[in-house]
N, C-alpha and C. Protein backbone atom coordinates (compact mmCIF):
# COMPACT_ATOMS: atom_id res chain seq x y z
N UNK A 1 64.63 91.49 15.51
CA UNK A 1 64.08 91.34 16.83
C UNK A 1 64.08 89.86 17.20
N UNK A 2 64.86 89.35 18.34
CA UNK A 2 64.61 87.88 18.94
C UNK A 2 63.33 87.55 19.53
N UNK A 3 63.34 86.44 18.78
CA UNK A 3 62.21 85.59 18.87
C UNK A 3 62.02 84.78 20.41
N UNK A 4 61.08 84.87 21.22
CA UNK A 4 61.43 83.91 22.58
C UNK A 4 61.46 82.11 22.01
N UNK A 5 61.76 81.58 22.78
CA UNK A 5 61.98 79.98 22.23
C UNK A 5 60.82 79.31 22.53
N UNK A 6 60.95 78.22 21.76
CA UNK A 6 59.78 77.56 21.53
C UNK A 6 59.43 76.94 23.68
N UNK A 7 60.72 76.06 23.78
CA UNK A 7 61.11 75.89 24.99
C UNK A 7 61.61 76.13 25.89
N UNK A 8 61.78 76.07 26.92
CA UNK A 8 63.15 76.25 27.78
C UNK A 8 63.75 75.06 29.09
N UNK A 9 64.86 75.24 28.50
CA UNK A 9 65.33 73.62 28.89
C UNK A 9 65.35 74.53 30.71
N UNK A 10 65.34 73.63 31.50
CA UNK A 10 65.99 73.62 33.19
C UNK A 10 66.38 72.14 33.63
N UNK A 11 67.29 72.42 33.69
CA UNK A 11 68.26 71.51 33.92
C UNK A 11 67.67 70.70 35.13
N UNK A 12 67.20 69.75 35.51
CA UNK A 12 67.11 68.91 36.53
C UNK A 12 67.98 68.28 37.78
N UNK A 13 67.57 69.10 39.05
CA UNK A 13 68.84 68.99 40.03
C UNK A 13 69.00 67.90 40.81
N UNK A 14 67.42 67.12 40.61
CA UNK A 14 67.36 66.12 41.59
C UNK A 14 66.78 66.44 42.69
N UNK A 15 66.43 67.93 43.10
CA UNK A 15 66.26 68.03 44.57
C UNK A 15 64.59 68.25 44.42
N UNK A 16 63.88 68.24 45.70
CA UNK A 16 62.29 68.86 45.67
C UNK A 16 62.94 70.45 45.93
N UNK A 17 62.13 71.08 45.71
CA UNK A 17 61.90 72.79 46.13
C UNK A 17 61.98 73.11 47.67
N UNK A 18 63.16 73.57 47.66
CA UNK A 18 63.22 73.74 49.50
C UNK A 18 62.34 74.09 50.34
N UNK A 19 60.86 74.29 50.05
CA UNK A 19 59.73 74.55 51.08
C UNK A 19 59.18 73.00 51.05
N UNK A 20 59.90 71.98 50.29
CA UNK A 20 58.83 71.01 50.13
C UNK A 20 59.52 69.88 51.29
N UNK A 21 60.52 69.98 51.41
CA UNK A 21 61.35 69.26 52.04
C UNK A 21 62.05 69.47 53.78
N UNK A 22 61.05 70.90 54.08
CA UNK A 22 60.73 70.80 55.40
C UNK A 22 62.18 71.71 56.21
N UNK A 23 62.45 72.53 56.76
CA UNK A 23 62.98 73.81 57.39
C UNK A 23 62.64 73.30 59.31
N UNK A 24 64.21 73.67 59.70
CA UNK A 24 64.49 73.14 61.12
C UNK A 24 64.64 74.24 61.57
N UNK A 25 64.33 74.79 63.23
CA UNK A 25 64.67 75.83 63.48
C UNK A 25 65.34 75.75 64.66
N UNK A 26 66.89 76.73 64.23
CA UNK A 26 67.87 75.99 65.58
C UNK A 26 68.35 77.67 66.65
N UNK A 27 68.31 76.80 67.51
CA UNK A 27 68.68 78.10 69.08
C UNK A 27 70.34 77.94 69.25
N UNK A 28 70.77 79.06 69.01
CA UNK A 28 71.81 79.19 68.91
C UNK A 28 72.32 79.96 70.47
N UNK A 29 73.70 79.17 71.19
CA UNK A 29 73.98 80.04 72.44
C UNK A 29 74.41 81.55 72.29
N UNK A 30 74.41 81.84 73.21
CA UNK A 30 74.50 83.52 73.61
C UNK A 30 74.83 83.73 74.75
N UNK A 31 75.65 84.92 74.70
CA UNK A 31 76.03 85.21 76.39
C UNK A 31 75.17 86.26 76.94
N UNK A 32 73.80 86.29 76.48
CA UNK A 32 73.03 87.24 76.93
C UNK A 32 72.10 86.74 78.05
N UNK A 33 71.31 85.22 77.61
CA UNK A 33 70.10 84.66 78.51
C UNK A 33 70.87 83.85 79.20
N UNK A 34 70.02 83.62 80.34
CA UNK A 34 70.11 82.74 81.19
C UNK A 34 69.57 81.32 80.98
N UNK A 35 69.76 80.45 81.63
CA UNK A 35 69.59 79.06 80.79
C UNK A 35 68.33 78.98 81.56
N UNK A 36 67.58 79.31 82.82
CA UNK A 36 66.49 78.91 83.15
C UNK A 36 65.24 80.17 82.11
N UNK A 37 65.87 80.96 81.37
CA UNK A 37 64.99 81.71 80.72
C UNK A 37 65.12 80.89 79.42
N UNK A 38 65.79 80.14 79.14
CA UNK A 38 65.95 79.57 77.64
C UNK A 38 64.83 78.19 77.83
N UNK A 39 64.85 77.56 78.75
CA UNK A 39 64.10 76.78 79.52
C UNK A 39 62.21 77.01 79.17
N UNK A 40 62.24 78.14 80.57
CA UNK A 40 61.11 79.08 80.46
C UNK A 40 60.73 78.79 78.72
N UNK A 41 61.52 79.89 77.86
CA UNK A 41 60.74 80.03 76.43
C UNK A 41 60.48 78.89 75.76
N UNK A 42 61.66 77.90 75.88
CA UNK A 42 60.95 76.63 75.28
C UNK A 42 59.82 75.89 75.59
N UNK A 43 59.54 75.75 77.29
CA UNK A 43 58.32 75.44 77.46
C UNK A 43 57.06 75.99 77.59
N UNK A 44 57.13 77.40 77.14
CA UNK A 44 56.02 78.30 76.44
C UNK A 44 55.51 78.25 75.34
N UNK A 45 57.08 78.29 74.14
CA UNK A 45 56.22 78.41 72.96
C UNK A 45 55.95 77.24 72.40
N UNK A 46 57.05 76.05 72.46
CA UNK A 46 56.81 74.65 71.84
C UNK A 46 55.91 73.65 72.96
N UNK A 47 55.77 74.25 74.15
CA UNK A 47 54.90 72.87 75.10
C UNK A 47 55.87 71.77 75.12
N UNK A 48 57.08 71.95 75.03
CA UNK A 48 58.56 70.76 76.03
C UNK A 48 57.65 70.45 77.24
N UNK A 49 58.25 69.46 77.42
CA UNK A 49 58.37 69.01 78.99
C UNK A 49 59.28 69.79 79.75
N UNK A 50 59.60 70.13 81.42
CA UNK A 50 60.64 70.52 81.59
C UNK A 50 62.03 69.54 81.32
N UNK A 51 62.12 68.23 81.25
CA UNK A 51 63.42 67.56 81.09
C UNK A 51 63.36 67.93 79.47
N UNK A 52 62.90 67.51 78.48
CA UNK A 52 63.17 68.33 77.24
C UNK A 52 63.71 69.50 76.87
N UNK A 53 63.12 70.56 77.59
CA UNK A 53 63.68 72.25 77.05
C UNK A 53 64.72 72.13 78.38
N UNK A 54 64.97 71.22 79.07
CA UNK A 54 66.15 70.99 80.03
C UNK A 54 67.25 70.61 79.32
N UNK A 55 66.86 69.36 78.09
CA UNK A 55 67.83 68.79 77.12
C UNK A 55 68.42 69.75 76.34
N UNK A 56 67.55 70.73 75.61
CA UNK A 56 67.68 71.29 74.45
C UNK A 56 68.16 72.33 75.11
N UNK A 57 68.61 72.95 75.81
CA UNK A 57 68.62 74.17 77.01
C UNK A 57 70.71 73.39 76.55
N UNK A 58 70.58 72.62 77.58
CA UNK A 58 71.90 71.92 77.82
C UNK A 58 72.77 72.20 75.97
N UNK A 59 72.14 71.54 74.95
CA UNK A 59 72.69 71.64 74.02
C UNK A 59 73.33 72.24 73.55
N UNK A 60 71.68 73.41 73.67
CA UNK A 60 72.65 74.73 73.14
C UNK A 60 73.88 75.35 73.67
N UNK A 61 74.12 75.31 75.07
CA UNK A 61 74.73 75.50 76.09
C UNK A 61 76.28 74.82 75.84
N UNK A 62 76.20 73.96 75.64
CA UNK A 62 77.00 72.65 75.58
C UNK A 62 78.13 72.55 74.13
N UNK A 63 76.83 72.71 73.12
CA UNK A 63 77.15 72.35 71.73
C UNK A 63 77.49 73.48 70.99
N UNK A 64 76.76 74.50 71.37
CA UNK A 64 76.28 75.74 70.98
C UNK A 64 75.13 76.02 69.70
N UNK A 65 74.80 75.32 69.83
CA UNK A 65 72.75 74.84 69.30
C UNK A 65 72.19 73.98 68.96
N UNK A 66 70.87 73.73 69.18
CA UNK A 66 70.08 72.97 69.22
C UNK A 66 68.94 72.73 68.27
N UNK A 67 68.33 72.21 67.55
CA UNK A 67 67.35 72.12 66.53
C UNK A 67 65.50 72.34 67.93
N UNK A 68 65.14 73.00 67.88
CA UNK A 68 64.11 72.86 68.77
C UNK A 68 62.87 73.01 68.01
N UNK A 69 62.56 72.78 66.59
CA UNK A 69 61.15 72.90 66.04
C UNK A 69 61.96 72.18 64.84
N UNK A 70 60.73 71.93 63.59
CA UNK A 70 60.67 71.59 62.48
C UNK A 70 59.68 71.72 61.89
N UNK A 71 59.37 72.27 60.57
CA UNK A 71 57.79 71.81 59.79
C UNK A 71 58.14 72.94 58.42
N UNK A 72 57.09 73.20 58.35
CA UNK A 72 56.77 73.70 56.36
C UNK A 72 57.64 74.89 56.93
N UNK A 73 57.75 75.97 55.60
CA UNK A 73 58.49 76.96 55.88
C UNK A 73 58.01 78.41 56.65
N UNK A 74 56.41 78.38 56.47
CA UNK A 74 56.09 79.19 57.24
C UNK A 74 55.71 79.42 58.45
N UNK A 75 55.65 77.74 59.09
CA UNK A 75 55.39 77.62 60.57
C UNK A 75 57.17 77.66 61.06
N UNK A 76 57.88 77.07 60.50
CA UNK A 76 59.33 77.24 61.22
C UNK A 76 59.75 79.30 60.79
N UNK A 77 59.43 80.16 59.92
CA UNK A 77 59.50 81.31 59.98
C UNK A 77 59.37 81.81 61.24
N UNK A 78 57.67 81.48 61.63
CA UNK A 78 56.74 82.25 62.78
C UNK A 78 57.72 81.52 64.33
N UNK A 79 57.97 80.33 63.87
CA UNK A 79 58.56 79.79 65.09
C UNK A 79 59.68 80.63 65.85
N UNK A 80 60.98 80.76 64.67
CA UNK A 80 61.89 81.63 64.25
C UNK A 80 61.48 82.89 65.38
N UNK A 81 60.25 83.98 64.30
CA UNK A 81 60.26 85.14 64.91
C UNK A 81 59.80 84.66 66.42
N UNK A 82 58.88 84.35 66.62
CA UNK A 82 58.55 83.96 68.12
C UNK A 82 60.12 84.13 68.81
N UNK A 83 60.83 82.86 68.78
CA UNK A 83 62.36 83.04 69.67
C UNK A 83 62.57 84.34 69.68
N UNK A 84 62.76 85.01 68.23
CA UNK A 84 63.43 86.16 68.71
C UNK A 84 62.70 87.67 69.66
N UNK A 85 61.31 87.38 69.17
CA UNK A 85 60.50 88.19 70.04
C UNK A 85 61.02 87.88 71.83
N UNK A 86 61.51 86.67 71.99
CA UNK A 86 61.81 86.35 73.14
C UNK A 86 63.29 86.84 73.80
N UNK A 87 63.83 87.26 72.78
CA UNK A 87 65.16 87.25 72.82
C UNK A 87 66.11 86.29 73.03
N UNK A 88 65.88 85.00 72.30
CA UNK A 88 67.03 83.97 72.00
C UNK A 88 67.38 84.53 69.98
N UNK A 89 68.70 83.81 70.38
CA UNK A 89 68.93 83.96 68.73
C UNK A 89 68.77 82.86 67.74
N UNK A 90 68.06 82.84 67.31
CA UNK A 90 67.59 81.90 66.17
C UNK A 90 67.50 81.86 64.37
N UNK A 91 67.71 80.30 64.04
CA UNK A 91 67.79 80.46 62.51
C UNK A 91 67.06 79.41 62.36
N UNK A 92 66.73 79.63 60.26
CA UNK A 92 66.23 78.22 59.78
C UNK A 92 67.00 77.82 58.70
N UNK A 93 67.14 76.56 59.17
CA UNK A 93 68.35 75.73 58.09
C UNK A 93 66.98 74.31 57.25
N UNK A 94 67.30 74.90 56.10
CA UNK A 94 66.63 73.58 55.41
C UNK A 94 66.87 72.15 55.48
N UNK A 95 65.89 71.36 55.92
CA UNK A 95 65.98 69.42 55.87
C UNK A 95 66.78 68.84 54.19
């Protein structure tokens, strides 16, 4: 019968733990909304200015997305679902 080890090596990656190092949450375009509704949701759920969720509106539009939040992993989650409760399409990409 094997014995468990005294130790166990883990290899050291260099990185912090991806909740520690902070999660962006980006609005991705769509040919579904309208840009004054993309507008609208940004200055509902994050409190933009209108020239801000005007900027970030344009981006997505433009670029085809925009980073519009940041923070720990469970406020950029809720952020996340929020958009989509709204019907924009949204993701979170780790910092």
């Amino acid at each position: 019968m094997p014995l468990a080890p005294d130790r166990i090596h883990r290899p050291d990656t260099g990185d912090a733990p991806a909740t520690d190092r902070g999660w962006q949450v980006v609005v991705w375009n769509d040919p579904v909304n309208l840009m004054s509704y993309v507008v609208y949701v940004l200055r509902k759920l994050f409190g933009h200015s209108l020239e801000e969720a005007t900027r970030l509106m344009l981006a997505v539009h433009h670029e085809g997305r925009a980073v519009v939040a940041h923070g720990p992993l469970e406020k950029a989650e809720s952020d996340c679902h929020r958009l989509h409760h709204h019907g924009l399409w949204a993701t979170l990409e780790r910092l």
